[in-house]
C-alpha atoms as a PDB file:
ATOM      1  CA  UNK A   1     117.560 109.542 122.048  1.00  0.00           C
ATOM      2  CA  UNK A   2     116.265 108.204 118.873  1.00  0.00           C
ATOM      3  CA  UNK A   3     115.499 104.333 118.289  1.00  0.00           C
ATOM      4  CA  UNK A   4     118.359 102.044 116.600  1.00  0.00           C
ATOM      5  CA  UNK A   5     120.860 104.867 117.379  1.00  0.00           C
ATOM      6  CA  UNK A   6     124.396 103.206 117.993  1.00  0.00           C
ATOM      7  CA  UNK A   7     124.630 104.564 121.829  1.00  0.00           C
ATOM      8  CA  UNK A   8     121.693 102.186 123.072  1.00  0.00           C
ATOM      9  CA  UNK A   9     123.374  99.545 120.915  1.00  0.00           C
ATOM     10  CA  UNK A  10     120.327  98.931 118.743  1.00  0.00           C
ATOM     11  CA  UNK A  11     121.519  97.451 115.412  1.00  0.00           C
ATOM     12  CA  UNK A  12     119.620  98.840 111.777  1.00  0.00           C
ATOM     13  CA  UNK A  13     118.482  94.861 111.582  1.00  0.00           C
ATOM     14  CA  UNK A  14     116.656  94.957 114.817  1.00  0.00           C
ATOM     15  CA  UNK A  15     115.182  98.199 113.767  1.00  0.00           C
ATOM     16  CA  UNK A  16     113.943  96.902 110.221  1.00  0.00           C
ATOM     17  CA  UNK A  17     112.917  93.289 112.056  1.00  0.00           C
ATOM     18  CA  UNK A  18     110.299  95.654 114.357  1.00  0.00           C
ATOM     19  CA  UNK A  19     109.577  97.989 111.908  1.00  0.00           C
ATOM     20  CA  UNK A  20     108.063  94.875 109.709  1.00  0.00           C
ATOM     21  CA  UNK A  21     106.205  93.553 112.429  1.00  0.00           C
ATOM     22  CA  UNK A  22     104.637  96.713 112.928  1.00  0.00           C
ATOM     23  CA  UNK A  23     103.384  97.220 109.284  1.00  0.00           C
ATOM     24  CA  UNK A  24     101.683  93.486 109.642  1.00  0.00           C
ATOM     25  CA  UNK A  25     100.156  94.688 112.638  1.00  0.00           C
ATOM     26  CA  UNK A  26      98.669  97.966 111.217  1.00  0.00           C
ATOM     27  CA  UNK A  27      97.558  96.337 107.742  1.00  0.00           C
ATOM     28  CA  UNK A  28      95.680  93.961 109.907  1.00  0.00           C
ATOM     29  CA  UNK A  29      93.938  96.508 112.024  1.00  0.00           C
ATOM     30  CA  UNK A  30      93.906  99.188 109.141  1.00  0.00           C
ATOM     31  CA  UNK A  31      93.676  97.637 105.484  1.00  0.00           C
ATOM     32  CA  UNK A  32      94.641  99.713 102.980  1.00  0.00           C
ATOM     33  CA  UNK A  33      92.119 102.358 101.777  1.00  0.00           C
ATOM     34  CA  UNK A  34      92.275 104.021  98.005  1.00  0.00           C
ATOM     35  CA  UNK A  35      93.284 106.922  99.037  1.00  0.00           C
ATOM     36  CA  UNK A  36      91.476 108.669  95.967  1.00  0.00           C
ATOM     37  CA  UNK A  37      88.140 106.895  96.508  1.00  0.00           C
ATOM     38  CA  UNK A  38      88.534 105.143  99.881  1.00  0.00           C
ATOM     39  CA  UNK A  39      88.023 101.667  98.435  1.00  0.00           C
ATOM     40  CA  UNK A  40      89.932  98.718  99.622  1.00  0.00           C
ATOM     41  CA  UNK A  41      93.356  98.975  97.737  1.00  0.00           C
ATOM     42  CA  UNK A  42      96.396  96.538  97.448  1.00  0.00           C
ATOM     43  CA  UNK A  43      99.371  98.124  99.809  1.00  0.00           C
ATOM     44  CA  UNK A  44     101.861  97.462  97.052  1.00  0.00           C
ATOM     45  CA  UNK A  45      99.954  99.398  94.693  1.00  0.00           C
ATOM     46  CA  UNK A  46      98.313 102.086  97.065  1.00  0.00           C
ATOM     47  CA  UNK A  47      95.108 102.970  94.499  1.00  0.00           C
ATOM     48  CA  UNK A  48      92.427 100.235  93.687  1.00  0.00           C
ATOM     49  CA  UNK A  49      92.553  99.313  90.471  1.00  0.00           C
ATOM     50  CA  UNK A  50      89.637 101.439  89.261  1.00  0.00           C
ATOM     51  CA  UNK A  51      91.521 104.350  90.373  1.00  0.00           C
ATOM     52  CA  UNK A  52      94.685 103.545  88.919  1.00  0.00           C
ATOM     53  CA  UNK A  53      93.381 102.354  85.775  1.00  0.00           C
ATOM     54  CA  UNK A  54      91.449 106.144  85.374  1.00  0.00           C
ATOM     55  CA  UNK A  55      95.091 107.643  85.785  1.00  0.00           C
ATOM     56  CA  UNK A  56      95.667 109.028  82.254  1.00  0.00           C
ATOM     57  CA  UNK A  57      98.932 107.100  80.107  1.00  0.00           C
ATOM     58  CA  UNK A  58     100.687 108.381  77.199  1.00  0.00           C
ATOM     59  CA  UNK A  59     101.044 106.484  74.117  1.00  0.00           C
ATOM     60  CA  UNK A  60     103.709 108.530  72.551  1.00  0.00           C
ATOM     61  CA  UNK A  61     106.988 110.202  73.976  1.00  0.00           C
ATOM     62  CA  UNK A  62     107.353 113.850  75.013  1.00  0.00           C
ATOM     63  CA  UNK A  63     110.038 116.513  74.106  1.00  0.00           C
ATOM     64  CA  UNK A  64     111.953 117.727  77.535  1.00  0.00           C
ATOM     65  CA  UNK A  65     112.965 120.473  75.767  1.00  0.00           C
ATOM     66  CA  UNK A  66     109.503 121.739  74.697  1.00  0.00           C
ATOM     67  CA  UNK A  67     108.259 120.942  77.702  1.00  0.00           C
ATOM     68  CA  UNK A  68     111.175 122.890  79.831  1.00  0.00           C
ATOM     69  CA  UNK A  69     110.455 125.717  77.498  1.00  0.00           C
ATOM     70  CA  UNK A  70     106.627 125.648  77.973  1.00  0.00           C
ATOM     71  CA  UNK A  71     105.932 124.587  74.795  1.00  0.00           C
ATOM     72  CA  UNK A  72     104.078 121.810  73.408  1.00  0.00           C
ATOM     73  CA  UNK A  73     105.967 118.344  73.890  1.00  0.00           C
ATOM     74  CA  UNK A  74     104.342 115.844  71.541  1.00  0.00           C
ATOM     75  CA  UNK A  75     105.564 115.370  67.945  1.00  0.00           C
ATOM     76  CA  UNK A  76     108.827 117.030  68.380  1.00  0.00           C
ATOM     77  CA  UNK A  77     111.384 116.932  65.482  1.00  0.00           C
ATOM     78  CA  UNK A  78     113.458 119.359  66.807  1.00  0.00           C
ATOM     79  CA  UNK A  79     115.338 118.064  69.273  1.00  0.00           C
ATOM     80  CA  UNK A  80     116.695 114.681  68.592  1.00  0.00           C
ATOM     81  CA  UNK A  81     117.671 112.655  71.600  1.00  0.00           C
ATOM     82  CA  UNK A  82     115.457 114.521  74.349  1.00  0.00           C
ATOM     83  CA  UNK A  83     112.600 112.036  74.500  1.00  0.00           C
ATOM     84  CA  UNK A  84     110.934 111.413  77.512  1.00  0.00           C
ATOM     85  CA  UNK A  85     108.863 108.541  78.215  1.00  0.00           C
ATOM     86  CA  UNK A  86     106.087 109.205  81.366  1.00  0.00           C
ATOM     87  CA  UNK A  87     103.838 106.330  81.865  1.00  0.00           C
ATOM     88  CA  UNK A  88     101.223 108.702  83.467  1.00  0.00           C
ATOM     89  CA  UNK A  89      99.663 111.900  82.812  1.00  0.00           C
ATOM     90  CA  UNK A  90     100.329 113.698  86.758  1.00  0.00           C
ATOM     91  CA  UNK A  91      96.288 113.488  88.403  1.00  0.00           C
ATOM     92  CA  UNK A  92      95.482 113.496  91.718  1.00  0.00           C
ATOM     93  CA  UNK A  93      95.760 109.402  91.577  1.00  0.00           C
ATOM     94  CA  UNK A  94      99.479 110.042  90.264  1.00  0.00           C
ATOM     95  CA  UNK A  95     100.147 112.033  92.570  1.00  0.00           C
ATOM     96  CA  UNK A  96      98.938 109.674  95.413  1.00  0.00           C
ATOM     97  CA  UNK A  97     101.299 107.105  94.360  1.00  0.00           C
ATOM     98  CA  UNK A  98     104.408 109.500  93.710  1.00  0.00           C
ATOM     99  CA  UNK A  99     103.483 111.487  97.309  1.00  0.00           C
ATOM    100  CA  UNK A 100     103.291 108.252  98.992  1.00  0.00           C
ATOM    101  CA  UNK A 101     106.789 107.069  97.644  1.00  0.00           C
ATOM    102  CA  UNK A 102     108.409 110.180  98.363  1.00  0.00           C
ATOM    103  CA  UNK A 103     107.152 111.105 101.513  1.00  0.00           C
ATOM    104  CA  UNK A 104     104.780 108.575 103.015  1.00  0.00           C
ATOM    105  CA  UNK A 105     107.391 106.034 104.180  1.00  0.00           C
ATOM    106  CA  UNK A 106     106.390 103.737 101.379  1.00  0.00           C
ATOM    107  CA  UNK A 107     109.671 102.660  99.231  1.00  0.00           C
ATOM    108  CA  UNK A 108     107.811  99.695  98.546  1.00  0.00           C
ATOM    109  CA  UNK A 109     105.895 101.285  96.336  1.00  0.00           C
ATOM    110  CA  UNK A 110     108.983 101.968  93.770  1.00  0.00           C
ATOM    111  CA  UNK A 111     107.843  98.369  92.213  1.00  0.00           C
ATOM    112  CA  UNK A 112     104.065  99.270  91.409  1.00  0.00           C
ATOM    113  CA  UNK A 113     105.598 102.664  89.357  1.00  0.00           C
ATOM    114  CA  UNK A 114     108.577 100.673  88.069  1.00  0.00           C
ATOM    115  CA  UNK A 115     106.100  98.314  86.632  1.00  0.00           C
ATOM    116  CA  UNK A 116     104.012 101.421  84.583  1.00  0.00           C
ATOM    117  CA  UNK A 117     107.482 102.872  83.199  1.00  0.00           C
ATOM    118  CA  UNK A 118     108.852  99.914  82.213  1.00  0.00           C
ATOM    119  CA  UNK A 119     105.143  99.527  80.049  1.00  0.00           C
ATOM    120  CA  UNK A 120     105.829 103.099  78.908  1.00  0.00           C
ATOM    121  CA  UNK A 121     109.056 102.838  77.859  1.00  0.00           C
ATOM    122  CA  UNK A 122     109.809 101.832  73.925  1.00  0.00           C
ATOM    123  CA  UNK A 123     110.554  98.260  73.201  1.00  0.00           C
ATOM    124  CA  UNK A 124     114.403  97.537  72.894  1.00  0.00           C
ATOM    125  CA  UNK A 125     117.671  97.238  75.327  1.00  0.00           C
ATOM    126  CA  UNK A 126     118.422  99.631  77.676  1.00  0.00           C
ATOM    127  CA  UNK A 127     122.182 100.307  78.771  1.00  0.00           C
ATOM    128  CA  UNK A 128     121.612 102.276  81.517  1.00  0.00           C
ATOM    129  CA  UNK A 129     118.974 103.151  84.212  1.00  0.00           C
ATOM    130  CA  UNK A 130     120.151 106.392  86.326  1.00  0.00           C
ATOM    131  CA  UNK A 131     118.455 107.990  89.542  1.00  0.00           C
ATOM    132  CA  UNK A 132     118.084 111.777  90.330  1.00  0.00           C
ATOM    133  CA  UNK A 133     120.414 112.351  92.571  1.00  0.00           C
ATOM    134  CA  UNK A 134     118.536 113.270  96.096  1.00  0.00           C
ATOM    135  CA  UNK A 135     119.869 115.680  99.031  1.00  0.00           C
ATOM    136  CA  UNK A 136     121.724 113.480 101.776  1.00  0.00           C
ATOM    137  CA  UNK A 137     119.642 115.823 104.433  1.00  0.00           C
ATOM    138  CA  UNK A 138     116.699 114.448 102.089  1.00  0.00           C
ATOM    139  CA  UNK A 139     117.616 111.064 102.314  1.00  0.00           C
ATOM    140  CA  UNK A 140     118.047 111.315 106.416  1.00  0.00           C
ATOM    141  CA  UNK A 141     114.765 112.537 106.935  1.00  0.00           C
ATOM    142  CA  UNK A 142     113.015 110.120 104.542  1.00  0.00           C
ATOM    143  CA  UNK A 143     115.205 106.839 105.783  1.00  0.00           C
ATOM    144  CA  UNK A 144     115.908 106.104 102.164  1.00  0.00           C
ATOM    145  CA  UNK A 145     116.151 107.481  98.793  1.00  0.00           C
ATOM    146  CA  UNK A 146     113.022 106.912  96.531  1.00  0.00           C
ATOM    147  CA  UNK A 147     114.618 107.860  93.165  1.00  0.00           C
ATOM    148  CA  UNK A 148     117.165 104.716  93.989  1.00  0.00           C
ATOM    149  CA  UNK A 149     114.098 102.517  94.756  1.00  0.00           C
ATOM    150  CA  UNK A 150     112.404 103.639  91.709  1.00  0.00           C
ATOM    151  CA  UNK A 151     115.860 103.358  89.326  1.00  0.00           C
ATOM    152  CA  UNK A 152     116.929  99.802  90.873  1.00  0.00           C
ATOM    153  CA  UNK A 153     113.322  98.245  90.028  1.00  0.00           C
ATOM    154  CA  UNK A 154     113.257  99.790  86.844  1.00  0.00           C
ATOM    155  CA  UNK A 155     116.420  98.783  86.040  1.00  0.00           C
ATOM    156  CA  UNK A 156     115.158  95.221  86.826  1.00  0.00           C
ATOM    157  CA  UNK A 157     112.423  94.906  84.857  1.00  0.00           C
END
């Protein structure tokens, strides 16, 4: 039987409550290590900041539909209304962070890449923020969605 299943009566709060403690426990025996160049990292952030600062960003928006086609995205006149804004160019620090946040039990995370969009993104109002929708098996095996986590912080900033 599974921990915080309803049979032994454990509730989700008593669950969360424990899991908590544990992660204070573990980033006091284990600090956080880069996981790029083993230095000592922020949890919150997962890289150090010489790491994350090497991770390429793109000053100017990219074409979806180029870049679905294989084509060149940058400086596309062609397709009004398909801009895409990535904060990062995908490296192996990139892909760290997004690996961690999908599948390393790290939602936390969603507020460190939430912060780089939100810098990558154009200035002006935004009416809507909108998540990719995720698998419900998905969700069940990671314990929450991370394209929620990632929308909702975004969406805050």
């Amino acid at each position: 039987m599974r921990i915080g299943s309803t049979r032994s009566g454990t509730s989700s709060a008593w669950l969360a409550g424990f899991r908590g403690a544990g992660e204070g426990v573990a980033a006091l025996l284990m600090p956080q290590r880069c996981p790029v160049c083993a230095a000592a990292a922020d949890p919150a952030r997962l890289l150090c900041d010489a790491c994350r600062a090497r991770i390429p960003r793109l000053a100017a928006p990219l074409c979806a539909r180029c870049l679905a086609r294989e084509r060149e995205g940058v400086g596309c006149r062609a397709h009004a209304g398909f801009e895409v804004w990535p904060a990062w160019v995908y490296d192996e620090g990139a892909a760290a962070v997004v690996g961690a946040l999908k599948f390393g039990e790290r939602p936390g995370l969603a507020n460190a890449l939430a912060d780089e969009l939100a810098r990558a993104l154009p200035p002006g109002r935004f009416d809507l923020v909108v998540e990719v929708p995720l698998h419900r098996v998905r969700e069940r095996e990671r314990g929450y969605n991370q394209a929620a986590e990632l929308a909702e912080a975004l969406a805050v900033r």
